[in-house]
N, C-alpha and C. Protein backbone atom coordinates (compact mmCIF):
# COMPACT_ATOMS: atom_id res chain seq x y z
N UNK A 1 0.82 -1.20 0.00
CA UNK A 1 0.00 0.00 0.00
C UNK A 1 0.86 1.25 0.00
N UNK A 2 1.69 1.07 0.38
CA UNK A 2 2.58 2.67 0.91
C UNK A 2 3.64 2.42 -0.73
N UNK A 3 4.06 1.61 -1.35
CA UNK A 3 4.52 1.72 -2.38
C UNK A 3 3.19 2.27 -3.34
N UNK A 4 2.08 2.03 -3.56
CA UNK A 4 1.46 2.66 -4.26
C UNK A 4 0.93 4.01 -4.08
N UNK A 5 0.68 4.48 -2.66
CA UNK A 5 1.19 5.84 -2.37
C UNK A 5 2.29 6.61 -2.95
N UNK A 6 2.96 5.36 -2.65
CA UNK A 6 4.20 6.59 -2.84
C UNK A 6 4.75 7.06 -4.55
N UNK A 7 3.84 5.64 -5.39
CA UNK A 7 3.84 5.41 -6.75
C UNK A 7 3.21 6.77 -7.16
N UNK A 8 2.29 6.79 -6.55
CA UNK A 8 1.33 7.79 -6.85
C UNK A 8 1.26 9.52 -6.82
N UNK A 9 2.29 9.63 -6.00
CA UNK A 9 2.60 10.75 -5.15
C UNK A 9 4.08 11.28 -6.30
N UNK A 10 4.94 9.94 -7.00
CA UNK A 10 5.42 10.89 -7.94
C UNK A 10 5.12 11.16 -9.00
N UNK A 11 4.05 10.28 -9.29
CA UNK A 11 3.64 10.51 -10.89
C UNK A 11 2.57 11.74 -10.07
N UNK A 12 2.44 12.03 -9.64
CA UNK A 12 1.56 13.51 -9.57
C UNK A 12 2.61 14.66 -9.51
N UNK A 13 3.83 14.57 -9.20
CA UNK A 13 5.28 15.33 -8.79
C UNK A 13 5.50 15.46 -9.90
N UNK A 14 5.67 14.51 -10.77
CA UNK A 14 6.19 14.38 -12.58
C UNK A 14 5.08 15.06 -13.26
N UNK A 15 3.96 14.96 -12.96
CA UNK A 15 2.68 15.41 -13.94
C UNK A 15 2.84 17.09 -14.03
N UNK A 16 3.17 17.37 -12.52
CA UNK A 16 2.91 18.63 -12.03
C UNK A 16 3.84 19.74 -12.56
N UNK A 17 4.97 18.72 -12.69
CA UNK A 17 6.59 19.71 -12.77
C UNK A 17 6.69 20.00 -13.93
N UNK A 18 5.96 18.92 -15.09
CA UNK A 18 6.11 19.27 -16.64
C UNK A 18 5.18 20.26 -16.83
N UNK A 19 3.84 20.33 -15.78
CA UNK A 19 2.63 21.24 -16.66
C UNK A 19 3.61 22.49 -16.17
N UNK A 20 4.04 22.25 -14.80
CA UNK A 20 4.50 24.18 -14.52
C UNK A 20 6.16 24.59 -15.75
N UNK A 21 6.38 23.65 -16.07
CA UNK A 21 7.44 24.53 -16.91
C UNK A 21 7.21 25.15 -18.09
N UNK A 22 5.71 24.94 -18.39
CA UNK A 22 5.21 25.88 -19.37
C UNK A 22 5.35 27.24 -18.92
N UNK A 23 5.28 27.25 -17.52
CA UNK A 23 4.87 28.85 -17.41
C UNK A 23 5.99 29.26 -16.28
N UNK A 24 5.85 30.62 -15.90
CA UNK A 24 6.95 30.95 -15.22
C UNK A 24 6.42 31.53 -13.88
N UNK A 25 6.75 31.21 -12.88
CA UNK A 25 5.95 32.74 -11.67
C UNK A 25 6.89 33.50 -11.81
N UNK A 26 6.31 34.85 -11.47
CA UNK A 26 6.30 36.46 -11.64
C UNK A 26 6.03 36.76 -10.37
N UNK A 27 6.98 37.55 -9.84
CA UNK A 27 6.70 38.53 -8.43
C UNK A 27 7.00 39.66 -8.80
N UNK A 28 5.95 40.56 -8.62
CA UNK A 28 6.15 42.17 -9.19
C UNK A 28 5.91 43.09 -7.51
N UNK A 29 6.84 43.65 -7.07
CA UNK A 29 6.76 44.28 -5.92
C UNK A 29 6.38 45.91 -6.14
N UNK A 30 5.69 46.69 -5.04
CA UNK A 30 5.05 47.81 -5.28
C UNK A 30 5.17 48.34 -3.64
N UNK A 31 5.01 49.85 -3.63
CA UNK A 31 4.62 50.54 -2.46
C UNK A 31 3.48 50.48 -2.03
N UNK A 32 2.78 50.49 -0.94
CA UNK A 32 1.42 50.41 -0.82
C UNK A 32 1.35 51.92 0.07
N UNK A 33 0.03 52.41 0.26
CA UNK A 33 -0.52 53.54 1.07
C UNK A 33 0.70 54.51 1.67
N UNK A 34 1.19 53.43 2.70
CA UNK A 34 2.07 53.75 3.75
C UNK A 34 3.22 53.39 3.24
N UNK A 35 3.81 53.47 2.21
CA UNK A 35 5.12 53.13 1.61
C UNK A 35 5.77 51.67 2.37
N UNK A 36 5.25 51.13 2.84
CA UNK A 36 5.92 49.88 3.10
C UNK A 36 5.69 48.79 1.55
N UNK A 37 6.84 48.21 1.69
CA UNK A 37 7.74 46.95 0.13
C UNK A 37 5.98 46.10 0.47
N UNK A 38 5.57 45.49 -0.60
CA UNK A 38 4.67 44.74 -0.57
C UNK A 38 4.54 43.43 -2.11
N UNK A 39 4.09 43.25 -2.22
CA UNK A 39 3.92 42.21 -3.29
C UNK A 39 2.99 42.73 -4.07
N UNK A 40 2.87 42.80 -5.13
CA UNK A 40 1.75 43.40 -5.97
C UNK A 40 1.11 42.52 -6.05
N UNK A 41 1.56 41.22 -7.59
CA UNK A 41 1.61 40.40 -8.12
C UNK A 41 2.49 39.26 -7.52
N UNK A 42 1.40 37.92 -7.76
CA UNK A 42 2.20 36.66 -7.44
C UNK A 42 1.49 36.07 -8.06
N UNK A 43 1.98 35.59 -9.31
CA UNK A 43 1.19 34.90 -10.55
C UNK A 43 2.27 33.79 -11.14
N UNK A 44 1.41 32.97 -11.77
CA UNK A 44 2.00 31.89 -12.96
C UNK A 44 1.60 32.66 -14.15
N UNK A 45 3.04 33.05 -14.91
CA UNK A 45 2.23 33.51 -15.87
C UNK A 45 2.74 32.62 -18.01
N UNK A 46 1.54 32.40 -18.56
CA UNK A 46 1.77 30.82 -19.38
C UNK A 46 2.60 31.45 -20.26
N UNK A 47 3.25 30.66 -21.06
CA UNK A 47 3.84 31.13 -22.43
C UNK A 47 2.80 30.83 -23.44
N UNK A 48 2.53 32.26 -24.34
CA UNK A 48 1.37 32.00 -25.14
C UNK A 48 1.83 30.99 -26.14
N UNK A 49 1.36 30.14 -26.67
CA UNK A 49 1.69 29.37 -27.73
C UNK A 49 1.70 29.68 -29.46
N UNK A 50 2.44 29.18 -29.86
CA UNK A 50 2.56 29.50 -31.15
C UNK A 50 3.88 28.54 -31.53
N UNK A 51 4.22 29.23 -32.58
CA UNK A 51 5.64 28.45 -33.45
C UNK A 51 6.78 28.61 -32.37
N UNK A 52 7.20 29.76 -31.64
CA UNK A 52 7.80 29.99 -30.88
C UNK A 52 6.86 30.82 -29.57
N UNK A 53 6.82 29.53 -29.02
CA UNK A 53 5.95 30.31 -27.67
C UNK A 53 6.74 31.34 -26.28
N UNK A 54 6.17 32.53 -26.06
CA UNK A 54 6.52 33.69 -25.16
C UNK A 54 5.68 34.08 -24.04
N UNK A 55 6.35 34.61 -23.49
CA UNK A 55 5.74 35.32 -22.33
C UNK A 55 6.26 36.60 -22.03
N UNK A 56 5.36 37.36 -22.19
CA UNK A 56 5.69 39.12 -21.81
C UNK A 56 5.62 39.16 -20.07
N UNK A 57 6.89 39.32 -19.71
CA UNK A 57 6.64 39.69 -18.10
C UNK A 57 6.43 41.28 -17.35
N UNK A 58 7.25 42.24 -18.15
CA UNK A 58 7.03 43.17 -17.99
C UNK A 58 7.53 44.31 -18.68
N UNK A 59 6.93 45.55 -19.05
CA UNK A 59 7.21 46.82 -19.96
C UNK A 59 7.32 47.56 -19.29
N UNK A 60 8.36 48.85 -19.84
CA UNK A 60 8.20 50.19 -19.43
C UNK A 60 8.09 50.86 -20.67
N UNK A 61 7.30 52.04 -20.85
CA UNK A 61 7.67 52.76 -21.98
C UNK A 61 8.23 54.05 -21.63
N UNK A 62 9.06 54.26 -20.92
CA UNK A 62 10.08 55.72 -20.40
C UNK A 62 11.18 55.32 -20.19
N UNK A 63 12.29 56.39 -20.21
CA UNK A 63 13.29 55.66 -19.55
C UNK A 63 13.73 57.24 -18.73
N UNK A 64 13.45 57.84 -17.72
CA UNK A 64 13.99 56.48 -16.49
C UNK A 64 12.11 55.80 -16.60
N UNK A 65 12.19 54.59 -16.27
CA UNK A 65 11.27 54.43 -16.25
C UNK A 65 10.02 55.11 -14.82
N UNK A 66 8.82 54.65 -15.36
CA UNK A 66 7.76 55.14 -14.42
C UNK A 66 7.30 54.02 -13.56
N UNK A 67 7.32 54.56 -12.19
CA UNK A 67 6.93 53.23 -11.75
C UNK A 67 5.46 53.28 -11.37
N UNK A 68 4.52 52.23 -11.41
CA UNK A 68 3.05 51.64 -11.10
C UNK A 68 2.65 50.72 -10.09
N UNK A 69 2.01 51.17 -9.10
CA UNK A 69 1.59 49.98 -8.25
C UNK A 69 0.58 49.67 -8.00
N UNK A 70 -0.37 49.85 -9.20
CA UNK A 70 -1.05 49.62 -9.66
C UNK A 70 -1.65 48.47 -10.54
N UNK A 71 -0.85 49.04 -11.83
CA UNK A 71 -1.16 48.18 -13.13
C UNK A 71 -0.15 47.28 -13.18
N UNK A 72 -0.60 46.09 -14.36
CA UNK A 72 0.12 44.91 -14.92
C UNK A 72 0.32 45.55 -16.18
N UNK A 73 1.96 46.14 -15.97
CA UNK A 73 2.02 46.85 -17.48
C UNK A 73 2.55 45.58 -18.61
N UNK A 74 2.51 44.64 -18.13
CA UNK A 74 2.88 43.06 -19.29
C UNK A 74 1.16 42.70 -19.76
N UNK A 75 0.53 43.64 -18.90
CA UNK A 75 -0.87 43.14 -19.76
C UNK A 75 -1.44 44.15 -21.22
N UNK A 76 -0.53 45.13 -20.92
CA UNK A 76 -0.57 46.59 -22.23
C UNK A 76 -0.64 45.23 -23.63
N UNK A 77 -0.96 45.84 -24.41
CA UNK A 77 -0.57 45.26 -26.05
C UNK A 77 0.34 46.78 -26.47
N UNK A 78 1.45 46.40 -26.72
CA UNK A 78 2.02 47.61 -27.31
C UNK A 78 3.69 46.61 -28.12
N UNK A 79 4.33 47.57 -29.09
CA UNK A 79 5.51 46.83 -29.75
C UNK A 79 6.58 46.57 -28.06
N UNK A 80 7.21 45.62 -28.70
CA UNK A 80 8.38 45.01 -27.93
C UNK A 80 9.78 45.52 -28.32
N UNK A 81 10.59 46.19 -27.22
CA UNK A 81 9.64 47.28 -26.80
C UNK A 81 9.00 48.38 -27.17
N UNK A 82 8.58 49.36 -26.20
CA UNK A 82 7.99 50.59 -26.68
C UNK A 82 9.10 51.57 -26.82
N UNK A 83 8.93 52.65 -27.28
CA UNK A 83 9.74 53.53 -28.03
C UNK A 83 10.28 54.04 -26.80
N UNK A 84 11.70 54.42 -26.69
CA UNK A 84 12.75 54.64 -24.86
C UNK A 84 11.58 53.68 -24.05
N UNK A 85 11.84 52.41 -24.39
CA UNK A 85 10.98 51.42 -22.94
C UNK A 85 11.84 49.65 -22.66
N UNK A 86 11.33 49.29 -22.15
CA UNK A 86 12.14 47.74 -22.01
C UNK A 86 11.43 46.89 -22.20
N UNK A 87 11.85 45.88 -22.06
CA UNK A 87 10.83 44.53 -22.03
C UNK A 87 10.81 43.39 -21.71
N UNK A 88 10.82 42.80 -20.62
CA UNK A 88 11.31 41.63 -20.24
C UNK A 88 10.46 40.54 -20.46
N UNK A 89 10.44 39.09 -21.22
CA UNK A 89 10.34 38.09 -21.72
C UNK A 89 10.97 37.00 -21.56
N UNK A 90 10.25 36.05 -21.90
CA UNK A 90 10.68 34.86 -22.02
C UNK A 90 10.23 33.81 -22.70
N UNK A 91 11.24 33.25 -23.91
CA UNK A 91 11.28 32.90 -25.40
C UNK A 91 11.63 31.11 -25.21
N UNK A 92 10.17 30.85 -25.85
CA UNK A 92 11.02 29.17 -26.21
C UNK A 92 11.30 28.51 -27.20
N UNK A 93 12.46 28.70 -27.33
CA UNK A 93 12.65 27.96 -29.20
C UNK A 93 12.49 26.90 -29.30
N UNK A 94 11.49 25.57 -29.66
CA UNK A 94 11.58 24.77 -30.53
C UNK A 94 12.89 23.74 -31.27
N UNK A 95 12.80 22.78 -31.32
CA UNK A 95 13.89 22.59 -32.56
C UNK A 95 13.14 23.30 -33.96
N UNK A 96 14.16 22.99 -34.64
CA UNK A 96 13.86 24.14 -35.77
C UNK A 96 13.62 22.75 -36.82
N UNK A 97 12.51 22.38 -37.65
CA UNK A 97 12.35 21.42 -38.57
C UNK A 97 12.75 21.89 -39.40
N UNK A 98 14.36 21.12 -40.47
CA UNK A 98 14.54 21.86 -41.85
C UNK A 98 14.19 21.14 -42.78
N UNK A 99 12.69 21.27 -42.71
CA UNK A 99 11.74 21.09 -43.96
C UNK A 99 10.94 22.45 -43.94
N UNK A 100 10.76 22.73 -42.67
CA UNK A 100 9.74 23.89 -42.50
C UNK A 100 10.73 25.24 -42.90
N UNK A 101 11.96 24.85 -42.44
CA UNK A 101 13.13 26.19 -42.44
C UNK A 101 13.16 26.30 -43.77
N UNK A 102 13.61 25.37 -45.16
CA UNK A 102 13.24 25.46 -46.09
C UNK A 102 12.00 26.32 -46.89
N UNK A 103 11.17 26.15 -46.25
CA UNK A 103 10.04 26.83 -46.59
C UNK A 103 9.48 28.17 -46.76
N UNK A 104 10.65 28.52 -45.58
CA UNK A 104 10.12 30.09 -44.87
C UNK A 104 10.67 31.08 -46.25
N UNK A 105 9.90 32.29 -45.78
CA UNK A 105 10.15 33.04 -47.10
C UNK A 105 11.95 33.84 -46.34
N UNK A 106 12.68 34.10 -47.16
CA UNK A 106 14.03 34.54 -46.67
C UNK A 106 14.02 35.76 -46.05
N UNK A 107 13.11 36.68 -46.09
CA UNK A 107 12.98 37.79 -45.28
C UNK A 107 11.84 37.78 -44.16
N UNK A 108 11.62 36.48 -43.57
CA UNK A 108 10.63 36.17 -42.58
C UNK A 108 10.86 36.88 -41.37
N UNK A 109 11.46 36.97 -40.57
CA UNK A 109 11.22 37.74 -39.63
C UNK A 109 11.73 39.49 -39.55
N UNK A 110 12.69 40.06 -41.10
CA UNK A 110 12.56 41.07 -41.05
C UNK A 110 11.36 41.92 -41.61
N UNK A 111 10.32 41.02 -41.99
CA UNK A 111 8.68 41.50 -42.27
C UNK A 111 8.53 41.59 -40.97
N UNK A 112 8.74 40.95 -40.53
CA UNK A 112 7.67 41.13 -39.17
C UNK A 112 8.32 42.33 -38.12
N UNK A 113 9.50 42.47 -38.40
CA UNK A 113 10.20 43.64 -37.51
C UNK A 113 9.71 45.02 -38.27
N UNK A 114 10.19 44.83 -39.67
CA UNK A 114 9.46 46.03 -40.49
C UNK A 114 10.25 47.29 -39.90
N UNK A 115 9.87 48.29 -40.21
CA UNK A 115 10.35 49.62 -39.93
C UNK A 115 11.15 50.14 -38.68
N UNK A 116 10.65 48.82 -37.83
CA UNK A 116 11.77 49.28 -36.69
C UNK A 116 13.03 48.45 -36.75
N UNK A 117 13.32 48.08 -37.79
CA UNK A 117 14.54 47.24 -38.05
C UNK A 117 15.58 48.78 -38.07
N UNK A 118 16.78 48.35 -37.55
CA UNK A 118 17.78 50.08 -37.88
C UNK A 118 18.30 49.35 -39.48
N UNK A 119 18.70 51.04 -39.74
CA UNK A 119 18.87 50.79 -41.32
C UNK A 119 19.86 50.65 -41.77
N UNK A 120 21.05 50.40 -40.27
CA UNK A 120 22.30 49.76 -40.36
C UNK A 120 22.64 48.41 -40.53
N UNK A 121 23.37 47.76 -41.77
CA UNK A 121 23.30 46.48 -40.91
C UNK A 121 23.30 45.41 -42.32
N UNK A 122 23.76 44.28 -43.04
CA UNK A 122 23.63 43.05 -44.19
C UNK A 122 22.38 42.94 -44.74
N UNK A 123 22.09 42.73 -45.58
CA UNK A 123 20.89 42.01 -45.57
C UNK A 123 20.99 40.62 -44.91
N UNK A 124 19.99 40.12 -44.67
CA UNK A 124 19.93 38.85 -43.66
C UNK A 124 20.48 37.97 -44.69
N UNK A 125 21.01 36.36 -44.05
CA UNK A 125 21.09 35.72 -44.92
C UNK A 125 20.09 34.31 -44.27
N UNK A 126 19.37 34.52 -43.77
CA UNK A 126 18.38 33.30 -42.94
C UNK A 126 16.93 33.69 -43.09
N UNK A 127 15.96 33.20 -42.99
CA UNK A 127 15.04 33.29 -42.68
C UNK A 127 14.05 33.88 -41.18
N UNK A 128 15.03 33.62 -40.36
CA UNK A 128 15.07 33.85 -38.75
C UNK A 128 16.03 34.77 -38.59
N UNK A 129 16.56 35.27 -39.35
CA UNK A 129 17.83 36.48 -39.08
C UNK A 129 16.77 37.63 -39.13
N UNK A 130 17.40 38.97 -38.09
CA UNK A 130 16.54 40.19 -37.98
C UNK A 130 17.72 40.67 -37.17
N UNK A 131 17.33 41.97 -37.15
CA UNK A 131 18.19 43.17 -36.67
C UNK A 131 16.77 44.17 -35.48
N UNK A 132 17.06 44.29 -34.90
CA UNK A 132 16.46 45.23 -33.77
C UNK A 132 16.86 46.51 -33.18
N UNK A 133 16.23 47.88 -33.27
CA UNK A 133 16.96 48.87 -32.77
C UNK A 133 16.64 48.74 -30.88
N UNK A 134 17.27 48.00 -30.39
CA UNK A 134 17.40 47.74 -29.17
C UNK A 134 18.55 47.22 -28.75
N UNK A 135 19.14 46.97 -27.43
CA UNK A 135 20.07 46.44 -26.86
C UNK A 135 19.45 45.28 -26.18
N UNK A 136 19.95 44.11 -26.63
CA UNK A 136 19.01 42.77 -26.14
C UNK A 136 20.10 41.98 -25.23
N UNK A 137 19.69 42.00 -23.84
CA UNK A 137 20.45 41.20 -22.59
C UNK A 137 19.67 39.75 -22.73
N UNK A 138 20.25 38.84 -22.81
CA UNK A 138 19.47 37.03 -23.01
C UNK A 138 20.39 36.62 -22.35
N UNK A 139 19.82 35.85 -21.88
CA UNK A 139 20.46 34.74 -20.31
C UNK A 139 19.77 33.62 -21.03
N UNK A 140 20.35 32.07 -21.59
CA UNK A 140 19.81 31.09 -21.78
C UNK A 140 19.88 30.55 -21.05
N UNK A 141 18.06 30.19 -20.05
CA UNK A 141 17.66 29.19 -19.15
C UNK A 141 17.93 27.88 -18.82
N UNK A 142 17.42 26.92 -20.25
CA UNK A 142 17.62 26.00 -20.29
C UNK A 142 18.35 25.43 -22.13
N UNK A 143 18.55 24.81 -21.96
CA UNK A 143 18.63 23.83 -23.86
C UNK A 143 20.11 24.46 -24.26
N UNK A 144 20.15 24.51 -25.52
CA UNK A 144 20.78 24.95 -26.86
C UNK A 144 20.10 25.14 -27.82
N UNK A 145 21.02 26.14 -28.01
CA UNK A 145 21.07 27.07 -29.30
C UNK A 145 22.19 27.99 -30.14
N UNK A 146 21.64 27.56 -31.43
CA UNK A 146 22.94 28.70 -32.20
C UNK A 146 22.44 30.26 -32.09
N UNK A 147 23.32 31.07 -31.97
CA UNK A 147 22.87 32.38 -32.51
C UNK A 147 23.88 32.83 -34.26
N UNK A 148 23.11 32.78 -34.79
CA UNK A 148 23.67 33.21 -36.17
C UNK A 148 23.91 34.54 -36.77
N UNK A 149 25.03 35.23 -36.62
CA UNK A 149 25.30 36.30 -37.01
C UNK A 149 26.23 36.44 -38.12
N UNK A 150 25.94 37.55 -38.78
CA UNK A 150 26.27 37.55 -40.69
C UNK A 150 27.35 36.63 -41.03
N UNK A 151 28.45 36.47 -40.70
CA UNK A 151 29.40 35.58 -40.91
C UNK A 151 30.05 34.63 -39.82
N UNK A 152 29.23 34.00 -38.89
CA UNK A 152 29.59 33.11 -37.92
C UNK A 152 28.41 32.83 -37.58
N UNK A 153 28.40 31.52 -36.27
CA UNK A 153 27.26 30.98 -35.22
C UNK A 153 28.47 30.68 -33.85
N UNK A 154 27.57 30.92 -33.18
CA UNK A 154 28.03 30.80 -31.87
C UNK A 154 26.89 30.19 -31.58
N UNK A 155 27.02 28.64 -30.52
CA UNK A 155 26.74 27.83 -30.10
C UNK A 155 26.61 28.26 -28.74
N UNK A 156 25.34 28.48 -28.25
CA UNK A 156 24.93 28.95 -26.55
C UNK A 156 24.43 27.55 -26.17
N UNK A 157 24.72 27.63 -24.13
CA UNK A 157 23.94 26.27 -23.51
C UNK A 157 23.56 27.46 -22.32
N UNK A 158 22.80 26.76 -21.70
CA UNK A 158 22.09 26.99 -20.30
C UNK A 158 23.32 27.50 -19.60
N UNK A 159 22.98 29.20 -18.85
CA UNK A 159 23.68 29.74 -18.35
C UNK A 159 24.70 31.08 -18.96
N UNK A 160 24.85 30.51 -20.53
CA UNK A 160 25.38 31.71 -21.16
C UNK A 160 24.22 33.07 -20.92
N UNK A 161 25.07 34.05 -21.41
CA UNK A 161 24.81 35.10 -21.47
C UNK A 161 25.23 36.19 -22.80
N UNK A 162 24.13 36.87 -23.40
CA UNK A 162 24.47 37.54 -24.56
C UNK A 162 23.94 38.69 -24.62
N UNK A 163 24.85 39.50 -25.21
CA UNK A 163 24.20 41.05 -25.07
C UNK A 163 24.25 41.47 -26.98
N UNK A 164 22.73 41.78 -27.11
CA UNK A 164 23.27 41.68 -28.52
C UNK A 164 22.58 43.31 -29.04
N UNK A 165 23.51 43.86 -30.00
CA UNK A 165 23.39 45.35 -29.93
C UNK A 165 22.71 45.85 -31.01
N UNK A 166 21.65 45.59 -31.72
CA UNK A 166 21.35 46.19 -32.86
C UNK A 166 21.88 45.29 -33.85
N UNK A 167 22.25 44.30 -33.74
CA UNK A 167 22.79 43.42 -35.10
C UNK A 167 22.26 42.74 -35.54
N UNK A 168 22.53 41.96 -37.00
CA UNK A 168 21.67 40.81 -37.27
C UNK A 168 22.07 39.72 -36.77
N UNK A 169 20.87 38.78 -36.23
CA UNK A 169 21.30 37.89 -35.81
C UNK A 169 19.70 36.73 -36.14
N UNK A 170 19.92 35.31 -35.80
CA UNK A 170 19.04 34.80 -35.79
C UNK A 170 18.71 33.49 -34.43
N UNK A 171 18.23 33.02 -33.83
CA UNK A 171 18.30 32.12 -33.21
C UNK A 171 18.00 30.40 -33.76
N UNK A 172 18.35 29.85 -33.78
CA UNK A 172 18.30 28.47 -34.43
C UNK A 172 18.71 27.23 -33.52
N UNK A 173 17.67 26.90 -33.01
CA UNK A 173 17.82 25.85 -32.78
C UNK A 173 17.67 24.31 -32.95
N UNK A 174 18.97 23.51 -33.41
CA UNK A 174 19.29 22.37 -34.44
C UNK A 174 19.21 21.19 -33.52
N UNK A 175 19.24 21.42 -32.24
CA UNK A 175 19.11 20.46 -31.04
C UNK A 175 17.55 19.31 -31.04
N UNK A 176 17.00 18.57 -30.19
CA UNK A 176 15.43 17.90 -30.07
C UNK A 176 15.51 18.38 -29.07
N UNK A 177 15.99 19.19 -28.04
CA UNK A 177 14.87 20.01 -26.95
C UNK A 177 14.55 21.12 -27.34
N UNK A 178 13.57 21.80 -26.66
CA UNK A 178 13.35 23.08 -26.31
C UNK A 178 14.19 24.34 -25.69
N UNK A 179 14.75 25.66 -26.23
CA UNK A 179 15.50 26.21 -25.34
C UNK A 179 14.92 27.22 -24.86
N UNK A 180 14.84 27.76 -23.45
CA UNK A 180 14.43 28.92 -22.94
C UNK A 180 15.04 29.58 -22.87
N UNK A 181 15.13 31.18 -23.39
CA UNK A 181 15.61 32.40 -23.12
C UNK A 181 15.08 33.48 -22.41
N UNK A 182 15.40 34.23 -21.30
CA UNK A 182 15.55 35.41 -20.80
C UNK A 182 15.94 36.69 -21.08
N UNK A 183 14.82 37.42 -22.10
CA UNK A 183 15.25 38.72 -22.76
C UNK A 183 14.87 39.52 -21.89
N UNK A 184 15.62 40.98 -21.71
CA UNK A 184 15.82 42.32 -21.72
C UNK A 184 16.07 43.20 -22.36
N UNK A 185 14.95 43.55 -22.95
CA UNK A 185 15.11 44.04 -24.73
C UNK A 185 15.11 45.70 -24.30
N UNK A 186 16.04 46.32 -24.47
CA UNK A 186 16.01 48.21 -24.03
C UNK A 186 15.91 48.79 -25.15
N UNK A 187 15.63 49.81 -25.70
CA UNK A 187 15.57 50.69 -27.05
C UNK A 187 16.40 51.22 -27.01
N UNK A 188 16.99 51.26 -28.24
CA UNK A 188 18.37 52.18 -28.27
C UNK A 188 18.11 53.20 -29.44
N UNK A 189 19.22 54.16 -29.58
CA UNK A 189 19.40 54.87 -30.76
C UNK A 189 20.05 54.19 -31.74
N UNK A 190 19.51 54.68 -33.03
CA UNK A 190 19.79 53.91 -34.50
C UNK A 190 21.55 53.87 -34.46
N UNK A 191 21.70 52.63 -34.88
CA UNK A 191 23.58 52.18 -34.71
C UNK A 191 23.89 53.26 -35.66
């Protein structure tokens, strides 16, 4: 009996640990009335799904920024980031299928950046290559991944750290896990 307890007790441990690594908790701290530190927010918050599923944790659109103890400014819809704002996220790449990579049109994700791409900079040579007028801080969580920049790849694991400045670059990951990244995306002036 106590082995099937205890059978039981990890497959609910295992069930539990895979559903929460979809999502991340978030502690957002605030002043209250009387200026005493308080907790605003204490949430799970999911990675929306898609091809590459994310999670917006939090925006500013000022810099210095404004602070709120109030609002959930990760609940705004606004660009990533906002114009002098930040943005903190968290990105899960996929392996990358190259049947599907094949497929993509070659300027795929600089459509989707569009006009806020700076107008410094190669044309891409990937499909997943883009340029950003921001300064992007990424801490990789978990997995591998390449980052592909115009004439090299650099090979990241869990724990690196990259600061990437307005350049082109792409993320690709050639691995069968999943990799999580930790962005801090700041706006910068055009390179």
């Amino acid at each position: 009996m106590t082995s099937k307890i205890f059978g039981s007790i990890v497959a609910l441990v295992l069930a539990c640990s895979s559903a929460a690594a979809a999502d991340i908790r978030r502690v957002v701290t605030a002043l209250d009335a009387h200026d005493k530190a308080i907790v605003l927010f204490d949430s799970r918050v999911t990675l929306e799904p898609g091809a590459t599923p994310s999670a917006k944790l939090w925006v500013t659109d000022t810099a210095p920024a404004a602070l709120s103890f109030t609002d959930d400014s990760a609940a705004k819809p606004t660009a990533l980031p906002p114009d002098l704002g930040t943005a903190l996220l968290v990105v899960e790449f996929p392996p990358l299928d190259p049947a599907e990579e094949a497929k993509m049109d070659p300027n795929f994700m600089m459509k989707i950046i569009g006009e806020r791409a700076p107008r410094r900079g190669l044309p891409v040579r990937h499909p997943l290559m883009h340029r950003t007028r921001t300064v992007d801080y990424a801490v990789v969580l978990s997995g591998e991944i390449d980052m592909m920049l115009d004439d090299s790849v650099m090979h990241m694991r869990a724990g690196d750290v990259i600061v990437q400045q307005a350049t082109n670059h792409a993320w690709i990951n050639r691995g069968t896990q999943p990799c999580r990244i930790l962005f801090a995306l700041i706006d910068s002036r055009q390179p």
